[in-house]
N, C-alpha and C. Protein backbone atom coordinates (compact mmCIF):
# COMPACT_ATOMS: atom_id res chain seq x y z
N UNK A 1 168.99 41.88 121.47
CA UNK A 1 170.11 42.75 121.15
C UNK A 1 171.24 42.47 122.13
N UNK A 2 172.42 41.77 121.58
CA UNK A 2 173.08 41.58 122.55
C UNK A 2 174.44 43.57 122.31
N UNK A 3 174.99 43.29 123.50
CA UNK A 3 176.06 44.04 123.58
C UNK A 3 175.30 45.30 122.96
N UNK A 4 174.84 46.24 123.55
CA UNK A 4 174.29 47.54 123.18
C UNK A 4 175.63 48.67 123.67
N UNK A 5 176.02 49.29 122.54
CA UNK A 5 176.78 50.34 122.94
C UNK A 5 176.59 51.59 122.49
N UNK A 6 176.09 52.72 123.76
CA UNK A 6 175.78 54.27 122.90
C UNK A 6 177.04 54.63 122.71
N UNK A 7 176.76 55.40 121.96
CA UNK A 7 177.70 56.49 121.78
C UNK A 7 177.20 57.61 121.26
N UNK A 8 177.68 58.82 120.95
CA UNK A 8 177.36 59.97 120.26
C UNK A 8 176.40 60.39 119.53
N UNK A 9 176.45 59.26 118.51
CA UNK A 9 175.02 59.45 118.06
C UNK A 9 173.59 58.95 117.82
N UNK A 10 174.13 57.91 118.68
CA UNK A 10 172.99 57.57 119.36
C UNK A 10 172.29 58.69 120.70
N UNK A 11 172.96 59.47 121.08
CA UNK A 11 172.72 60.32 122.07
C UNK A 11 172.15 61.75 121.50
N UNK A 12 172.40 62.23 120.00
CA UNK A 12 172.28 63.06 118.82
C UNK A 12 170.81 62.51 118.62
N UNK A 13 170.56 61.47 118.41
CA UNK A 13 169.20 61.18 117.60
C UNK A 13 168.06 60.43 119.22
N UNK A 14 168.46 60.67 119.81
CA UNK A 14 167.43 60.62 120.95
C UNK A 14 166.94 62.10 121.20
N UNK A 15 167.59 63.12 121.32
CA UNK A 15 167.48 64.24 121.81
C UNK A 15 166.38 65.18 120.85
N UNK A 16 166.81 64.36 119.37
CA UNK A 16 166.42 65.07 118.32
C UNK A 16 164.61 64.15 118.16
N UNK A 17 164.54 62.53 118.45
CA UNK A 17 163.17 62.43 118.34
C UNK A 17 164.11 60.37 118.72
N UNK A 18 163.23 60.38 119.79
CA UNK A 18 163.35 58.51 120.03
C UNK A 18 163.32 57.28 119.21
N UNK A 19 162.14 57.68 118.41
CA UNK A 19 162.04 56.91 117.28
C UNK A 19 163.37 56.76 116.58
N UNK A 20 163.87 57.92 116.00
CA UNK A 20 165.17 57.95 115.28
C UNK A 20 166.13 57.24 116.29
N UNK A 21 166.24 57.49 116.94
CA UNK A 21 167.30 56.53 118.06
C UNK A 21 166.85 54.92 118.15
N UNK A 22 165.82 54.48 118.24
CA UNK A 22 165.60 53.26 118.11
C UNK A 22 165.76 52.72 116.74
N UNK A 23 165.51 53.78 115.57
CA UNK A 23 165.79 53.08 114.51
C UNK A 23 167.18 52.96 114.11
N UNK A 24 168.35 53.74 114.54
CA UNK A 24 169.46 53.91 114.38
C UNK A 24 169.92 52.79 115.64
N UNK A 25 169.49 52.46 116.37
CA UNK A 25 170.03 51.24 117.51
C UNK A 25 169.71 49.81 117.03
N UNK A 26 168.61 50.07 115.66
CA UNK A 26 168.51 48.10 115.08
C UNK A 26 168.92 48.77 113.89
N UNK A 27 170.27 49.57 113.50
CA UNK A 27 170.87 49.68 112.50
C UNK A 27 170.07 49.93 111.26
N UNK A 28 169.15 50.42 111.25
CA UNK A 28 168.12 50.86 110.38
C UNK A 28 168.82 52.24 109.73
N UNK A 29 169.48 52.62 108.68
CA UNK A 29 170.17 53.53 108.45
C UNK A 29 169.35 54.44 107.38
N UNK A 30 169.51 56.00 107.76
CA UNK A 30 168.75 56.73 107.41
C UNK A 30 168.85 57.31 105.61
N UNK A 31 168.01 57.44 105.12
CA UNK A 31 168.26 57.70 103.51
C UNK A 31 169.61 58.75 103.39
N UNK A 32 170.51 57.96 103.07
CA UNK A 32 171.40 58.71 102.62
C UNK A 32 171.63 59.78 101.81
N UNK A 33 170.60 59.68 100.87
CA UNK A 33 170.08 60.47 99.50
C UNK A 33 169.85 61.48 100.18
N UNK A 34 168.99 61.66 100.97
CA UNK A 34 168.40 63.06 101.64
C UNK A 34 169.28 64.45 101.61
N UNK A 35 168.38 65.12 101.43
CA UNK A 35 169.55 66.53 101.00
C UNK A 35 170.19 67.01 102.29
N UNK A 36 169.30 67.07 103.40
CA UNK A 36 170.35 67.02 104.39
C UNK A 36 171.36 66.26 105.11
N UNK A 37 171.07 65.29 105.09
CA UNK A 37 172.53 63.82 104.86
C UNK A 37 173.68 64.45 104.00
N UNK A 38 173.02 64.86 103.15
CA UNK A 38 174.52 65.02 101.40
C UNK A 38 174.62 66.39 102.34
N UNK A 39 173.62 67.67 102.44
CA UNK A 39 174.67 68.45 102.89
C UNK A 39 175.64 68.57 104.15
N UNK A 40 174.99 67.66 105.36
CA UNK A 40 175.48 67.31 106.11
C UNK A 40 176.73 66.96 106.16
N UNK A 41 176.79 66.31 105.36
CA UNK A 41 178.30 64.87 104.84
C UNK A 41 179.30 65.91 104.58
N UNK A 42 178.62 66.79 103.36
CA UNK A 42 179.89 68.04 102.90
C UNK A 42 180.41 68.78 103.53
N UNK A 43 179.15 69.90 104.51
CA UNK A 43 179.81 70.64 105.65
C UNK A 43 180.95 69.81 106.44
N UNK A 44 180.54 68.64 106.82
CA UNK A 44 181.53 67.94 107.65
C UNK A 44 183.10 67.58 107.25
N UNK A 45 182.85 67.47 105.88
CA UNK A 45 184.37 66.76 105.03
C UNK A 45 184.77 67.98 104.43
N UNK A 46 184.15 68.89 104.42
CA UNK A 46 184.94 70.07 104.00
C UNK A 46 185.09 71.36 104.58
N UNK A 47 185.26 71.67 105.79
CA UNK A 47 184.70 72.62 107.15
C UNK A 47 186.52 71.90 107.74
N UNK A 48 186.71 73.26 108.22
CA UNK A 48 188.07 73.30 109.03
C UNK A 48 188.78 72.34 108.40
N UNK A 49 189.64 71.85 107.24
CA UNK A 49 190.60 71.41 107.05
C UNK A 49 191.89 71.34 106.85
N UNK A 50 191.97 72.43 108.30
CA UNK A 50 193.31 72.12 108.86
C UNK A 50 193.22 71.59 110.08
N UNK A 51 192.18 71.24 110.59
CA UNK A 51 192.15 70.32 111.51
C UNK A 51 191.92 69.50 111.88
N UNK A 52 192.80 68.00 112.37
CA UNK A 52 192.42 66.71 112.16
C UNK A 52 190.87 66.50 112.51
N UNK A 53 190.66 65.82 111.93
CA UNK A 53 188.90 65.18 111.52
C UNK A 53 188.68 63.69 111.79
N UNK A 54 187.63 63.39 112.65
CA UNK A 54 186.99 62.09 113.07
C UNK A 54 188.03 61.60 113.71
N UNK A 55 188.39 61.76 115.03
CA UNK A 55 188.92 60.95 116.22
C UNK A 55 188.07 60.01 116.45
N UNK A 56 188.32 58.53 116.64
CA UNK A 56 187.50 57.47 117.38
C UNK A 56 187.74 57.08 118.60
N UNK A 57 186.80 57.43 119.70
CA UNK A 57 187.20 56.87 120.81
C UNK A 57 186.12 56.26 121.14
N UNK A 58 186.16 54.69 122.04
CA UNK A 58 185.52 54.09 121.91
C UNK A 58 184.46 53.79 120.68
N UNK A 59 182.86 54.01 121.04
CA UNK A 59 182.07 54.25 120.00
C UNK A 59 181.66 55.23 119.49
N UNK A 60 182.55 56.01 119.83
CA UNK A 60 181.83 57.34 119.35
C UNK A 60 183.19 57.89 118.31
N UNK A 61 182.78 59.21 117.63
CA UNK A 61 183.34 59.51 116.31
C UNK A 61 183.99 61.08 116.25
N UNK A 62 184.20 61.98 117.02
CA UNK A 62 184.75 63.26 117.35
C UNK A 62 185.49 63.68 115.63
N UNK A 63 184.45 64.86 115.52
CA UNK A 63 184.40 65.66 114.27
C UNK A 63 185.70 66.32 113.86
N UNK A 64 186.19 67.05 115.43
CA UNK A 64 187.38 67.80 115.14
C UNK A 64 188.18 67.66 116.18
N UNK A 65 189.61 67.82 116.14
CA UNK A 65 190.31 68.08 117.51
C UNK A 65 191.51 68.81 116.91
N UNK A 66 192.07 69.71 118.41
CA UNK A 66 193.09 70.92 118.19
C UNK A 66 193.70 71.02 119.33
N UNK A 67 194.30 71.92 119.57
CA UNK A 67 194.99 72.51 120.83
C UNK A 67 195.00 73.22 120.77
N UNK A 68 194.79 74.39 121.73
CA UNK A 68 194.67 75.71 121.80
C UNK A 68 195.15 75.65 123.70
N UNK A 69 196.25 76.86 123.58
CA UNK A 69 196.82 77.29 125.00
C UNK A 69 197.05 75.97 125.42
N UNK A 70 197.43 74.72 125.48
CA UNK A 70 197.87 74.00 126.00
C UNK A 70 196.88 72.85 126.35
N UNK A 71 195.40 73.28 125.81
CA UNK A 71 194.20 72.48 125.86
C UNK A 71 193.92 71.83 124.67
N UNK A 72 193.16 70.51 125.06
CA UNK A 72 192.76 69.95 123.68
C UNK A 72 191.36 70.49 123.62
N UNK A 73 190.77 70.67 122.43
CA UNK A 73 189.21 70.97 122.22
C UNK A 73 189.17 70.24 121.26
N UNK A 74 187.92 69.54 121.29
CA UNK A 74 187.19 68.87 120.43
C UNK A 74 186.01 69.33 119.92
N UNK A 75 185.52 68.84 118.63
CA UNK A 75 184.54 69.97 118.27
C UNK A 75 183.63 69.04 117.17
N UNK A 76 182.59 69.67 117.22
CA UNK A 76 181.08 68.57 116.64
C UNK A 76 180.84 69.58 115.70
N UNK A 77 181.03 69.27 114.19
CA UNK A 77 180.30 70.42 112.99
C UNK A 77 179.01 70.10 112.63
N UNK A 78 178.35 70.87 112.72
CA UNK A 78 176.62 70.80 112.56
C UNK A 78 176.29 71.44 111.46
N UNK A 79 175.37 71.28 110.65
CA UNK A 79 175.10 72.24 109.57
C UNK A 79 173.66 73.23 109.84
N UNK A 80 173.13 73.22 111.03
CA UNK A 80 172.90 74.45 111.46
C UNK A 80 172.59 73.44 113.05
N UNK A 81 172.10 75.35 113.65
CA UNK A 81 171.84 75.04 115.49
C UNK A 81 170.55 74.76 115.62
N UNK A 82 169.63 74.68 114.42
CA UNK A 82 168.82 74.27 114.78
C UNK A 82 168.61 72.47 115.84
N UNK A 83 168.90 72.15 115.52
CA UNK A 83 169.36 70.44 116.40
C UNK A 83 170.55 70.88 117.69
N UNK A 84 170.21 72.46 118.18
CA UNK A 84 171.24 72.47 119.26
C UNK A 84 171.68 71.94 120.49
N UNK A 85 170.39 71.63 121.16
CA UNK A 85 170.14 70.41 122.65
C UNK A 85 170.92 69.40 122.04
N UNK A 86 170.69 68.75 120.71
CA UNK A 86 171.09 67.26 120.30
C UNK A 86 172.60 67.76 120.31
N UNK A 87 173.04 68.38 119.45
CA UNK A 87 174.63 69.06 119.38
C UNK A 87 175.17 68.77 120.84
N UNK A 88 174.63 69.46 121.99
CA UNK A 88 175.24 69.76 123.26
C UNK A 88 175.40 68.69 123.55
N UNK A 89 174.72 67.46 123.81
CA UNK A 89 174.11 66.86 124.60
C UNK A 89 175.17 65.61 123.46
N UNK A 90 175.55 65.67 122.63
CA UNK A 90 176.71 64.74 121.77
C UNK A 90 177.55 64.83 122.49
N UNK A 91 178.19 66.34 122.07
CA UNK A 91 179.74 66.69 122.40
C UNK A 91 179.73 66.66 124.00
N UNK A 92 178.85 66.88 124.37
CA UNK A 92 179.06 66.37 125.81
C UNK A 92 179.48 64.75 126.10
N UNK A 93 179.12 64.42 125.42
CA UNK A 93 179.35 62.64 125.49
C UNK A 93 180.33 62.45 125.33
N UNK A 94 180.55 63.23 124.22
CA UNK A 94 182.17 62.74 124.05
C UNK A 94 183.56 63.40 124.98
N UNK A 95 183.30 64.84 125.46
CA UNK A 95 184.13 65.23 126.67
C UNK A 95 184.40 63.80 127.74
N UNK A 96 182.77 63.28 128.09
CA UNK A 96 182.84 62.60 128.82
C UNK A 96 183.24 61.08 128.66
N UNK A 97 183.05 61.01 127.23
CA UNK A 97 184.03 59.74 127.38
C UNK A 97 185.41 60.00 126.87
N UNK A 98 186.38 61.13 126.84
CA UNK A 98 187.68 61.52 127.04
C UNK A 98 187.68 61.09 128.38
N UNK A 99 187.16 62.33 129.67
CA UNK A 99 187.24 62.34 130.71
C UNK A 99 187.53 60.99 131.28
N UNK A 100 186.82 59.46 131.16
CA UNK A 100 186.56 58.04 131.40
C UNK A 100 187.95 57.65 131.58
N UNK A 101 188.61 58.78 130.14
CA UNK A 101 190.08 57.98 129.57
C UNK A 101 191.06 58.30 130.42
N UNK A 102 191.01 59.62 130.96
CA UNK A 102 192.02 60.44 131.81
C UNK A 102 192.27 61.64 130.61
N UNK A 103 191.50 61.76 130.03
CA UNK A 103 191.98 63.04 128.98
C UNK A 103 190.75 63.90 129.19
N UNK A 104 191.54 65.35 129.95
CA UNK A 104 190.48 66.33 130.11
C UNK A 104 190.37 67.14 128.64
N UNK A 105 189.18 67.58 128.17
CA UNK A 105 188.91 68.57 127.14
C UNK A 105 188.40 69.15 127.36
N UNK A 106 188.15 70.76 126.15
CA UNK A 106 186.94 71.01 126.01
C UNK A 106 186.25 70.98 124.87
N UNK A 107 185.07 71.47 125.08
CA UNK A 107 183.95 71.14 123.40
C UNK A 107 183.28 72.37 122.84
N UNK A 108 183.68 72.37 121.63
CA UNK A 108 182.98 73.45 120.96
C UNK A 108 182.00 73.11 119.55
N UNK A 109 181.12 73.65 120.10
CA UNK A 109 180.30 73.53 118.98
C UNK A 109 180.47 74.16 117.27
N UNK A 110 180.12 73.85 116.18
CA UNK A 110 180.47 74.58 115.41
C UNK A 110 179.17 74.40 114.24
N UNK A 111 179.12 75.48 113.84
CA UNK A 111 177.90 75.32 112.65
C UNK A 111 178.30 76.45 111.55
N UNK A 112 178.64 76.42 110.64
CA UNK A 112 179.82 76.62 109.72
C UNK A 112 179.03 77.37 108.99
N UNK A 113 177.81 77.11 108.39
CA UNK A 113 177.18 77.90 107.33
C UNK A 113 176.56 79.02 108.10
N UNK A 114 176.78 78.88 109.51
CA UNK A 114 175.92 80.08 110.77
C UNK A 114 177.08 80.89 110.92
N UNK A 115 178.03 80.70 110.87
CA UNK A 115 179.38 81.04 111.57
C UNK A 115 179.52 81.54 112.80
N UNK A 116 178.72 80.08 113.61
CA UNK A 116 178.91 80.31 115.00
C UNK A 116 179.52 79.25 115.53
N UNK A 117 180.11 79.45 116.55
CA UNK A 117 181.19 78.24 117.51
C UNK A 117 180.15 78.63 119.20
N UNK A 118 180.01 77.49 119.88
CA UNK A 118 179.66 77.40 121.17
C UNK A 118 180.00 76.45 121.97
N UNK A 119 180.60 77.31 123.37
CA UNK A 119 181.47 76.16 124.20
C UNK A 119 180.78 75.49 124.67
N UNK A 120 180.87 74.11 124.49
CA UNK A 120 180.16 72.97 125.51
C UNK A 120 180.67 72.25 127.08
N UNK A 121 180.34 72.35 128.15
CA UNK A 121 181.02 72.20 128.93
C UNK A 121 180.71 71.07 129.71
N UNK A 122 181.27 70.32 130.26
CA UNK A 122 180.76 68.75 130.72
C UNK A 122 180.83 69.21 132.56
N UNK A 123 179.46 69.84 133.07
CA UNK A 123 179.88 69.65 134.45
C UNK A 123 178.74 68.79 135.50
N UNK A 124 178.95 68.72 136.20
CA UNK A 124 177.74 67.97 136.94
C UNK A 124 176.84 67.35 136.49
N UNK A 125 175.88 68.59 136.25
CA UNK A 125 174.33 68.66 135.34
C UNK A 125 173.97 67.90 134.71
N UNK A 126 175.20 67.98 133.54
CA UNK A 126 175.26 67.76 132.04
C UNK A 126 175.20 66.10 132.75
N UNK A 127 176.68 66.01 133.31
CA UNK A 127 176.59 64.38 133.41
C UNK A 127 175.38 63.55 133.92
N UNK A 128 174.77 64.29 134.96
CA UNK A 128 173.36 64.14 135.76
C UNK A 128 172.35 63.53 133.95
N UNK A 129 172.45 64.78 133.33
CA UNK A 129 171.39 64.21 132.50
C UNK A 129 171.94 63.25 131.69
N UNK A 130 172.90 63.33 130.78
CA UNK A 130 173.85 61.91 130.71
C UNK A 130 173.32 61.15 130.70
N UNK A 131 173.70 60.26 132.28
CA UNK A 131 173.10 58.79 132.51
C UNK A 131 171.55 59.05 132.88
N UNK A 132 171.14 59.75 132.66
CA UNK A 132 169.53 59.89 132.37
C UNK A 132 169.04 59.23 130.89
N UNK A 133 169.91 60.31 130.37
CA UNK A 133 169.17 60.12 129.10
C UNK A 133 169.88 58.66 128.22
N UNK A 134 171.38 57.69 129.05
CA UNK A 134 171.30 56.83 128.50
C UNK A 134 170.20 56.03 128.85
N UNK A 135 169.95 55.65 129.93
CA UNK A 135 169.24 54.60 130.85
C UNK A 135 167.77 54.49 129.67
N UNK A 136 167.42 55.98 129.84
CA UNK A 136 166.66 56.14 128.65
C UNK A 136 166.41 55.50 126.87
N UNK A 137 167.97 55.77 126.99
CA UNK A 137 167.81 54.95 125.28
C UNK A 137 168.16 53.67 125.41
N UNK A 138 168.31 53.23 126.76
CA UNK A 138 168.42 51.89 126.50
C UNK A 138 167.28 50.81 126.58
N UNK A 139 166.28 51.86 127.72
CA UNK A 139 164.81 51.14 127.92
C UNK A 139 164.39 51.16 125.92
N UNK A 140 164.43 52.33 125.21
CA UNK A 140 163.93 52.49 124.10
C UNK A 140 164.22 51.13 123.13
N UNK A 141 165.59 50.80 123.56
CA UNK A 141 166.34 50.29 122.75
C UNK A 141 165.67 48.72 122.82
N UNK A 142 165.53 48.57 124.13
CA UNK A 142 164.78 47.34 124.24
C UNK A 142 163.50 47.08 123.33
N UNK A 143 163.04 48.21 123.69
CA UNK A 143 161.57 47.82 122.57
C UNK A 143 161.30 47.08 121.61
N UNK A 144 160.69 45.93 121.48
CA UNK A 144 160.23 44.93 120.31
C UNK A 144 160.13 46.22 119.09
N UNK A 145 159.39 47.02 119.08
CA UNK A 145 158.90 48.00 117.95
C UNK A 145 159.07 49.11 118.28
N UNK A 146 159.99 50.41 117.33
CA UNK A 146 160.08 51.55 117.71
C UNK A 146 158.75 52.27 118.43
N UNK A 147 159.30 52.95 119.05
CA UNK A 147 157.94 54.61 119.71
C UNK A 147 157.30 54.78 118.45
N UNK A 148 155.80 54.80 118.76
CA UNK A 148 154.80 55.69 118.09
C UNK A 148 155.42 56.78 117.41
N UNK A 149 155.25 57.18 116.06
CA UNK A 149 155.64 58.12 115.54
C UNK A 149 154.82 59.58 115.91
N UNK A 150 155.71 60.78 116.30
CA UNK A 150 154.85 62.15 117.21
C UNK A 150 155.81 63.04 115.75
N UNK A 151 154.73 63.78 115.68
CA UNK A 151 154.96 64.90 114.25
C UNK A 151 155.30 66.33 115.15
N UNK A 152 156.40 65.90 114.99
CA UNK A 152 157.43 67.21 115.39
C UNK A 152 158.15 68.03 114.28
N UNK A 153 158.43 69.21 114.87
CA UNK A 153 159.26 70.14 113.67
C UNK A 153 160.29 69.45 113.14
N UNK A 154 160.79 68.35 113.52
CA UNK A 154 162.46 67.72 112.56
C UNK A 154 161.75 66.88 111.82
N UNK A 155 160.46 66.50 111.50
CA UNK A 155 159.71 65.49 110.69
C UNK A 155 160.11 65.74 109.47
N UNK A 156 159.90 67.50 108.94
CA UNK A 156 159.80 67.90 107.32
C UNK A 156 161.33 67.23 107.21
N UNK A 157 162.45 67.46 107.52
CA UNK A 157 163.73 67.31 106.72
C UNK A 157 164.41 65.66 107.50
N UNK A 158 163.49 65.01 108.12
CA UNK A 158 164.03 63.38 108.57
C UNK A 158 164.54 62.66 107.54
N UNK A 159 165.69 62.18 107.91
CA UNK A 159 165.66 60.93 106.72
C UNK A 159 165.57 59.70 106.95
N UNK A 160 164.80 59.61 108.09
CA UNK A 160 163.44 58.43 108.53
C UNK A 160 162.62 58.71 108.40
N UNK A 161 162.29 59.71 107.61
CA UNK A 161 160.80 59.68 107.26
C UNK A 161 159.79 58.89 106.80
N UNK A 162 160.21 57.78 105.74
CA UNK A 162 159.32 56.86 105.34
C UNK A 162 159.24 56.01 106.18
N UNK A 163 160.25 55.74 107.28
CA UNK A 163 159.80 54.76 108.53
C UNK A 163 158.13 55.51 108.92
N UNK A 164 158.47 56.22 108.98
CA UNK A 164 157.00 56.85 110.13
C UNK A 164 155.47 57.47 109.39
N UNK A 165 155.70 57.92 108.03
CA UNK A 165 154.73 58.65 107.41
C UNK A 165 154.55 58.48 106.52
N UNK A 166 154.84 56.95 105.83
CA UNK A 166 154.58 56.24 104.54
C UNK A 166 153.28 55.71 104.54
């Protein structure tokens, strides 16, 4: 694998189960069909549209951005909190690769069919685990053959599922 670059969601699908991150790092792309993909896709393309949608910076893909009081916020739409660590632990990525740029933000979470918003905040910690958890997906990433498949609660609605339980 030459030139490995995380970004967002690659940092989204580690948090949520490794396997999925290794299969999404040899471009192995997840059934689109899946009902949570399609509802996924919709919440996302049709949720806040008055506010610009999918900023690209670097490799990563920022859902929403605004200004409020003189601040920019950026914001990750989820279609629920269940995947909330993975949520945080995105939009944190992406504060932090603003921050890289010289552009301070902040991050709010959003899950639209919950109608809840939660501030994400990039301080120390967060960054501490950060380059933890890249270093992490990059050992993964190396791997000749994804991680052993482990039957966790995000198994029922994966849309890698037939990678692992076919």
């Amino acid at each position: 694998m030459d030139d490995i670059t995380i970004g967002g969601t690659l940092i989204w699908y580690y948090y949520a189960c490794p396997r999925e991150a290794w299969l999404m790092g040899h471009n192995i792309v997840p059934d689109q069909e899946n009902d949570n993909v399609v509802v996924g896709r919709y919440i996302g393309e049709n949720s806040y549209q008055r506010e610009k949608k999918e900023i690209v910076v670097g490799g990563s893909k920022i859902d929403v951005i605004h200004m409020e009081d003189g601040q920019m916020v950026i914001g990750e739409i989820k279609k629920s909190s269940k995947y909330r660590q993975s949520a945080r632990m995105q939009l944190a990525f992406y504060l932090r690769e603003l921050k890289a740029r010289g552009i301070e933000a902040k991050g709010e979470l959003r899950f639209p069919k919950e109608k809840i918003r939660e501030e994400v905040v990039l301080d120390e910690a967060v960054e501490v685990e950060l380059d933890k958890a890249q270093r992490e997906i990059l050992r993964i990433l190396y791997l000749e053959t994804p991680p052993v498949p482990k039957k966790i609660s995000f198994c029922k609605n994966c849309a890698y599922s037939e990678y692992c339980w076919c």
